[in-house]
Protein backbone atom coordinates (compact mmCIF):
# COMPACT_ATOMS: atom_id res chain seq x y z
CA UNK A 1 -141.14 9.32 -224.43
CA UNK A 2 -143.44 6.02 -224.18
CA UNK A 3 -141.81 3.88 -221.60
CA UNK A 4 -140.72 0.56 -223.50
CA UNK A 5 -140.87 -2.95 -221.78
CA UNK A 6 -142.68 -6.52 -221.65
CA UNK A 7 -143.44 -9.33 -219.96
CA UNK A 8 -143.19 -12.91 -221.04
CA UNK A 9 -146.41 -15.00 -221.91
CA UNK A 10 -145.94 -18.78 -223.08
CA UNK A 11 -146.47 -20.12 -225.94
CA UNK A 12 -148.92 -22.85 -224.89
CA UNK A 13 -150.78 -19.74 -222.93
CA UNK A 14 -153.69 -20.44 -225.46
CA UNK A 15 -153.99 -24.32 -224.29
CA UNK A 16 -153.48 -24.37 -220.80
CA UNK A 17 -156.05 -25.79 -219.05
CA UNK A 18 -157.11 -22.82 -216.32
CA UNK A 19 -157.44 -20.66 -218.99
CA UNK A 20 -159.22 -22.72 -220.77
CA UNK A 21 -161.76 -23.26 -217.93
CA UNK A 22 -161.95 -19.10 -218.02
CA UNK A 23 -163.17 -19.24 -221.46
CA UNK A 24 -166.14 -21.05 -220.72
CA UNK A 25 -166.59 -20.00 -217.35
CA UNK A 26 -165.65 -15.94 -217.21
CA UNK A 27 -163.81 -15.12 -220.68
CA UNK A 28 -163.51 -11.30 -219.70
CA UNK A 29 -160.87 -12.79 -216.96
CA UNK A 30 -158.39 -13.74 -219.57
CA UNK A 31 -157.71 -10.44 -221.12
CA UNK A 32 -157.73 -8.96 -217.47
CA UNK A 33 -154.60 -11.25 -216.70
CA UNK A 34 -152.67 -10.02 -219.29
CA UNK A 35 -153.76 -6.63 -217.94
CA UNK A 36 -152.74 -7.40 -214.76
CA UNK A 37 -149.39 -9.01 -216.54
CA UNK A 38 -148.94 -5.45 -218.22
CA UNK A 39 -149.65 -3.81 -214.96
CA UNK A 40 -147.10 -5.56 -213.03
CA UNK A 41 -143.74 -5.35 -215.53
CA UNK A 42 -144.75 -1.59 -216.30
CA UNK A 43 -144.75 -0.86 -212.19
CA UNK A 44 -142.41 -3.38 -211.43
CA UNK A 45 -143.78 -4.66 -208.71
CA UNK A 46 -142.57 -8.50 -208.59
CA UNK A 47 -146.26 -10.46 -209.74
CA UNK A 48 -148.17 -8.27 -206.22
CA UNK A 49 -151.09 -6.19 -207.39
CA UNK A 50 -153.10 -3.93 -204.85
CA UNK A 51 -156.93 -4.63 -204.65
CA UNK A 52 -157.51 -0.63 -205.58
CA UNK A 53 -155.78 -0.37 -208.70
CA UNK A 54 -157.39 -3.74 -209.82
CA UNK A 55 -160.63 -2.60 -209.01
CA UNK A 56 -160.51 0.99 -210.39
CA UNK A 57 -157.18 1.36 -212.70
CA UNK A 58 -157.36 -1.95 -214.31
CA UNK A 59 -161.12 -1.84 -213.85
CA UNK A 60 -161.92 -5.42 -213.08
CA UNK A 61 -164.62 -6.54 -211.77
CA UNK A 62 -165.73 -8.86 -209.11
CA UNK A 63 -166.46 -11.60 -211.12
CA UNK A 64 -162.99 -11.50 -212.61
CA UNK A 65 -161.29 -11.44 -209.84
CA UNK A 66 -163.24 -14.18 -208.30
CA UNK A 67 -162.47 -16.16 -211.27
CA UNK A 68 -158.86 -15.70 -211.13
CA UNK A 69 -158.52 -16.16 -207.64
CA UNK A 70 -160.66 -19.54 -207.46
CA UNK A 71 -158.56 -21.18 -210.60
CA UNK A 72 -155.56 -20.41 -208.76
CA UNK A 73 -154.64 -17.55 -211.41
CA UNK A 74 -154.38 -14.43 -208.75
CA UNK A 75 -153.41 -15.25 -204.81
CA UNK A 76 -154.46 -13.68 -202.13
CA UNK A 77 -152.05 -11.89 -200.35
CA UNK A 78 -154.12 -11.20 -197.01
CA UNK A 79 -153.71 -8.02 -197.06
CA UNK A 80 -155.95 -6.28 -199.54
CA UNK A 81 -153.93 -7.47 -202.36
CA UNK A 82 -152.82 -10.47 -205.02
CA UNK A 83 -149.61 -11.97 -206.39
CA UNK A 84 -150.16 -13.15 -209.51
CA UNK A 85 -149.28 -17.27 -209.84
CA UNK A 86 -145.78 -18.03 -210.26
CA UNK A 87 -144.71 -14.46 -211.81
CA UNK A 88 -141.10 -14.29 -211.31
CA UNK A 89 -140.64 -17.75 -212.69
CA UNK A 90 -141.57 -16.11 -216.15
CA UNK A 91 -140.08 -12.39 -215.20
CA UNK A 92 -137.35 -10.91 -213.99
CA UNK A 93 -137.76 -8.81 -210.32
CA UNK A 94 -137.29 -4.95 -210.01
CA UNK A 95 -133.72 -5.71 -208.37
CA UNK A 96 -132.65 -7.57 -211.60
CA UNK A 97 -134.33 -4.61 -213.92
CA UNK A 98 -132.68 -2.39 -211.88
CA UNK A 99 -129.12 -3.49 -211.93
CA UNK A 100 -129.52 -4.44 -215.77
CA UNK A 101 -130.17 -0.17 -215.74
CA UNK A 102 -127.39 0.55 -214.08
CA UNK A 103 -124.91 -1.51 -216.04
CA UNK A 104 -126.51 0.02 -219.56
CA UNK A 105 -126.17 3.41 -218.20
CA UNK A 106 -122.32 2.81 -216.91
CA UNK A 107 -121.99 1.69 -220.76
CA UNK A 108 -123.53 5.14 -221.78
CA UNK A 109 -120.80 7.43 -219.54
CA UNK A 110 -118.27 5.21 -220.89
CA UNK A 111 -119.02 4.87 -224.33
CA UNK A 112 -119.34 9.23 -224.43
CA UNK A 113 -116.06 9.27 -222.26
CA UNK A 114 -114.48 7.67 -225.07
CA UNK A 115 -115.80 9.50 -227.72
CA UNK A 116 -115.40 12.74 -225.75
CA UNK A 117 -111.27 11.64 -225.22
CA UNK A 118 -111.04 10.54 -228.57
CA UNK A 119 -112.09 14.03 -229.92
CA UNK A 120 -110.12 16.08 -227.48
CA UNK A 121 -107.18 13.96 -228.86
CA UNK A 122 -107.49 14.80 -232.23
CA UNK A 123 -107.49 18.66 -231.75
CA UNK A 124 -104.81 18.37 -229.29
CA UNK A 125 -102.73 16.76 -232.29
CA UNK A 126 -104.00 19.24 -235.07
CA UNK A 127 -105.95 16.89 -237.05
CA UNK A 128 -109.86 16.59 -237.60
CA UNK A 129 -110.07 12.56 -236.66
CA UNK A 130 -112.78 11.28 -234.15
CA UNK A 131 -114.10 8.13 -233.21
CA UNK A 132 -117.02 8.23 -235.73
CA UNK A 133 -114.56 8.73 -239.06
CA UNK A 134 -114.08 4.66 -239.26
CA UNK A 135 -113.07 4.99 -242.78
CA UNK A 136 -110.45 7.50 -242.48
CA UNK A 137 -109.06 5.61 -239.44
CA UNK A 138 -108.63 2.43 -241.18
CA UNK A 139 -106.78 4.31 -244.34
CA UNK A 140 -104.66 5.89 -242.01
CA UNK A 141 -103.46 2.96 -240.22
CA UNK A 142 -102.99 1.33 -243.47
CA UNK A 143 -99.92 3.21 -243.92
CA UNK A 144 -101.50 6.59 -245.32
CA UNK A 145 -100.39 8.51 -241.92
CA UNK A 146 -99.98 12.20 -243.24
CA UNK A 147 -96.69 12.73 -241.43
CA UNK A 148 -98.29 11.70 -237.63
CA UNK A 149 -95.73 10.35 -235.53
CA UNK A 150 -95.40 6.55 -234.67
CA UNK A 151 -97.27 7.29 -231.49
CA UNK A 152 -100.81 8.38 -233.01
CA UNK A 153 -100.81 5.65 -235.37
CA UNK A 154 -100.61 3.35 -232.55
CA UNK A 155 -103.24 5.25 -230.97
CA UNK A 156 -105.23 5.19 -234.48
CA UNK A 157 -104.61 0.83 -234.59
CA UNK A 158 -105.76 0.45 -231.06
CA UNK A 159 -109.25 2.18 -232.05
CA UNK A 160 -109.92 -0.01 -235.24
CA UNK A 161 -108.53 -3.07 -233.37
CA UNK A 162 -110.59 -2.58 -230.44
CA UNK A 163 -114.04 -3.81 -230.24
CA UNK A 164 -116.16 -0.78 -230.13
CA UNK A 165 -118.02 0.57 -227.12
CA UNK A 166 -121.19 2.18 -228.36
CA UNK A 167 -124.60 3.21 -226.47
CA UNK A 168 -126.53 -0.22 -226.30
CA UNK A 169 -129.08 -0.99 -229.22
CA UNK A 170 -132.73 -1.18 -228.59
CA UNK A 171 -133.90 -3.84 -226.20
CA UNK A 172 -130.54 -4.40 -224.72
CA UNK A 173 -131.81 -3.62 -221.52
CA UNK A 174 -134.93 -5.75 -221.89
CA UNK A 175 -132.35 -8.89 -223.83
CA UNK A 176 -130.08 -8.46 -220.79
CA UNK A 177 -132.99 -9.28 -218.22
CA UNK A 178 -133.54 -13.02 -219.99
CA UNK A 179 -130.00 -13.67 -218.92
CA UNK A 180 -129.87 -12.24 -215.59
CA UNK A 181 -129.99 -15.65 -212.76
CA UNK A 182 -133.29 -15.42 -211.36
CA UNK A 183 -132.98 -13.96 -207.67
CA UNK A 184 -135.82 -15.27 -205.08
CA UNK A 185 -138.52 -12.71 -203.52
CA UNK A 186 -139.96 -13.51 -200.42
CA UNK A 187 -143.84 -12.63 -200.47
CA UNK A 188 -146.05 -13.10 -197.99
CA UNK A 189 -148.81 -15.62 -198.46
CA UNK A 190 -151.41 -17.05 -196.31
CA UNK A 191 -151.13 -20.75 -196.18
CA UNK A 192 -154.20 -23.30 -197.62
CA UNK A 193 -155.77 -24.82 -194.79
CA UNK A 194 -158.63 -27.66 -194.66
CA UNK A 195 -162.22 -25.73 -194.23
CA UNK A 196 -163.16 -24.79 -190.83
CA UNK A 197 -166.00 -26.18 -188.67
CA UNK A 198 -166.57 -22.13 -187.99
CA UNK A 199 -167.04 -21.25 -191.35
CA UNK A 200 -170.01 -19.86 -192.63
CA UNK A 201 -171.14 -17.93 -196.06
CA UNK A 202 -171.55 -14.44 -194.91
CA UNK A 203 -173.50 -11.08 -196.48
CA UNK A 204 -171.15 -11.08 -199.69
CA UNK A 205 -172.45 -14.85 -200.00
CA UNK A 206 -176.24 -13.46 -199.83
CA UNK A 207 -175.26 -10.46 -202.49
CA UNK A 208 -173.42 -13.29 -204.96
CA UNK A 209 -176.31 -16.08 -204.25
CA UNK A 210 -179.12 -12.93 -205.49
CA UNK A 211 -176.78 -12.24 -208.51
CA UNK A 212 -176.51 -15.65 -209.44
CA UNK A 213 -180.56 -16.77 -208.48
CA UNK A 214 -178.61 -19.49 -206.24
CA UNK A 215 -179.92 -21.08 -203.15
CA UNK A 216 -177.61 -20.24 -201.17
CA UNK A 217 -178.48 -22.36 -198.13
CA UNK A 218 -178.36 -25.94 -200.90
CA UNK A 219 -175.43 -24.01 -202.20
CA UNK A 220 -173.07 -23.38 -198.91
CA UNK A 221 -174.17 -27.44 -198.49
CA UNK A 222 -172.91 -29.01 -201.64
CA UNK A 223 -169.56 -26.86 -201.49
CA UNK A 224 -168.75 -27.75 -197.68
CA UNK A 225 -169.78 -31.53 -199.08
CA UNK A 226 -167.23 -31.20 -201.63
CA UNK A 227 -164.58 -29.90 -199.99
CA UNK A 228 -164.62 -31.72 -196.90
CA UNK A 229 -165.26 -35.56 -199.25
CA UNK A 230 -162.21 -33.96 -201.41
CA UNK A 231 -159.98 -32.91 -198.71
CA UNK A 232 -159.49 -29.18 -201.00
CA UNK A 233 -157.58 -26.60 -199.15
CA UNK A 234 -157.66 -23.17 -199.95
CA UNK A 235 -155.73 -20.03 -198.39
CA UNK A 236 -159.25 -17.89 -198.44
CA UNK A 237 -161.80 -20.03 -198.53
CA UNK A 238 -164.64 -17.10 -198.43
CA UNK A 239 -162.76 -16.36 -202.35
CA UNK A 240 -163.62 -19.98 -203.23
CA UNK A 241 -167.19 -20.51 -202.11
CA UNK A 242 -167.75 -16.58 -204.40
CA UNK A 243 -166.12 -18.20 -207.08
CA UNK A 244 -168.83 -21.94 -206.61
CA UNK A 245 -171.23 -19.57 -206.47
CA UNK A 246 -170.74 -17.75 -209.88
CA UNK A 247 -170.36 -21.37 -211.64
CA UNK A 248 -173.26 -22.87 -209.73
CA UNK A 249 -175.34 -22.35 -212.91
CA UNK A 250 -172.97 -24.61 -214.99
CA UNK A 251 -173.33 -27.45 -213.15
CA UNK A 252 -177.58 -26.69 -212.10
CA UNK A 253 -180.25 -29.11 -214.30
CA UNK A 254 -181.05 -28.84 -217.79
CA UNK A 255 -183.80 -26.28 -218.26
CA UNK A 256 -187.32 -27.35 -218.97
CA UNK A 257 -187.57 -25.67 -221.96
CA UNK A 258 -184.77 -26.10 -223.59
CA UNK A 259 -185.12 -29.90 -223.81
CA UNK A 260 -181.53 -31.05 -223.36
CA UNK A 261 -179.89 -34.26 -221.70
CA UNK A 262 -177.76 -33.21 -218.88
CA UNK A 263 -174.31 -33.07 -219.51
CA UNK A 264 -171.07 -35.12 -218.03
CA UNK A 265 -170.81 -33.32 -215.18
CA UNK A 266 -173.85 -32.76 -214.17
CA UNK A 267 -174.97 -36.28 -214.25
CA UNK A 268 -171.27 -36.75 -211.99
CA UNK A 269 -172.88 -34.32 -209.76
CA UNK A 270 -176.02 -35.59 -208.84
CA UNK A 271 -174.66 -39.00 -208.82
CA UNK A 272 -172.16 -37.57 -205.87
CA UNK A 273 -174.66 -35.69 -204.02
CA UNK A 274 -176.56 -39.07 -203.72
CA UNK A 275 -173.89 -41.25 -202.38
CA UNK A 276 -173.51 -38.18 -200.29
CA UNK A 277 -177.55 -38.96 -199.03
CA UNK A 278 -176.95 -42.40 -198.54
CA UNK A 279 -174.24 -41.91 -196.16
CA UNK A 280 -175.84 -39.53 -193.97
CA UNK A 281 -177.69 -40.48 -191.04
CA UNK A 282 -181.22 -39.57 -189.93
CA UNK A 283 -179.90 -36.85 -187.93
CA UNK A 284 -177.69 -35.86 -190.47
CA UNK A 285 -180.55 -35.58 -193.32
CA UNK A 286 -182.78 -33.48 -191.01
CA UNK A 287 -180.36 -30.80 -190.59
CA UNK A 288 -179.30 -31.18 -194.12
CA UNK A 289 -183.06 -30.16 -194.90
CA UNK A 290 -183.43 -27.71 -192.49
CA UNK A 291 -180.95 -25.33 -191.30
CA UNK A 292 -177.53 -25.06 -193.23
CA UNK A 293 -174.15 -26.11 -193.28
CA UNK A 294 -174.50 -28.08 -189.34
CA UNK A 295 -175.49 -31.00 -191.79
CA UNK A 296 -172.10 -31.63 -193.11
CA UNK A 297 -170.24 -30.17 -190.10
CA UNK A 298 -171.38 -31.56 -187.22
């Protein structure tokens, strides 16, 4: 049997604004979230995602995950892994699945240790009514008894009057979970911290930068200017500079053949890089042009 089960996407999914950034910047990265949603509710494992399956169940590739991780989609756990962004604000933990499970199988055994009593009853007392027979139990206690003694037609009331336990419908389970209070999970995140004076792009920088046909010397450069003049913190900054390195085309200059102005951001670019300039001193300029990230670092 198919296992049945789902988790919750928004409404406004289609507007919001990271995943509108994905479209234009990596649109294969939107239909590996909802992957990576499916993933988690079918395994139940609270939003956290191993960097194996991803990679070789799920099948997504470095790109995507860079793309997820530097919109602040997927977080880095540390530890060979992700938790997806706020997950268990939208779904329900494997303790709350869980003890929805056990309270629909308790109403199971108790529903068939009715129907079980109820049928035992009947043969004890010579007479062919169960549980299921509504119709004859409602003519019966309707004064059409058949000779049965004051006793089983109290027995027969009780049943009609009683709301009926039955097996639950459908989607019970999954109804119940909507209405189950939240209950927190502690996961273990690294913190965002302010980029290091150590830090430095390393050989998965020089891989990305050949992908890309980035400099990756002007390219390390303008991202330590921009985080450091934007005071951005990030809890793995090595994920961030991947992910500026796959949309350093977007914001490069128009091409020289195709004839276009440059656009909005762009021109914001350039103009930021050149207050940048005109702020540095000599010092600074020469090691910007010559060796590297000491130019923005000391």
């Amino acid at each position: 049997m198919a296992r049945r089960g789902y988790v919750q996407l928004l409404n406004e999914f289609y507007e919001n604004e990271k995943i509108k950034e994905l479209r234009q910047t990596c649109p294969s990265a939107v239909g590996m979230f909802a992957m990576i949603l499916s993933y988690c509710g079918d395994k139940m494992t609270d939003g956290h995602i191993r960097d194996r399956p991803l990679k070789y169940v799920l099948q997504a590739t470095d790109v995507e995950i860079d793309a997820l991780c530097g919109i602040g989609m997927l977080e880095p756990d540390g530890n060979d892994g992700y938790w997806v962004h706020d997950y268990l604000a939208h779904n329900r933990s494997k303790a709350q699945i869980q003890h929805v499970s056990a309270q629909t199988k308790a109403r199971v055994q108790k529903f068939r240790a009715r129907k079980t009593a109820g049928v035992t009853a009947s043969h004890k007392n010579g007479n062919d009514v169960t549980p299921d027979t509504d119709t004859t139990l409602r003519r019966e206690s309707n004064g059409a008894t058949s000779g049965q003694t004051p006793e089983h037609q109290k027995d027969i009331s009780y049943e009609i009057s009683s709301p009926p336990v039955g097996p639950p419908r459908e989607g019970d389970a999954q109804a119940a979970l909507f209405d189950a209070p939240s209950e927190p999970v502690k996961k273990k995140r690294r913190s965002k911290t302010p980029l290091s004076e150590t830090w430095r792009p390393g050989a998965r920088h020089e891989r990305r930068a050949r992908e890309v046909g980035a400099d990756l010397r002007i390219e390390a450069t303008k991202f330590a200017n921009w985080a450091v003049a934007n005071g951005k913190t990030y809890a793995d900054w090595d994920r961030a500079f991947d992910n500026w390195l796959l949309n350093s085309r977007k914001y490069d200059g128009p091409s020289k053949t195709d004839g276009r102005s440059p656009s909005r951001s762009q021109m914001n670019l350039a103009a930021n890089m050149a207050k940048t300039w005109e702020y540095m001193t000599d010092e600074e300029r020469a090691r910007f042009t010559g060796g590297g990230l000491n130019a923005v670092q000391g």
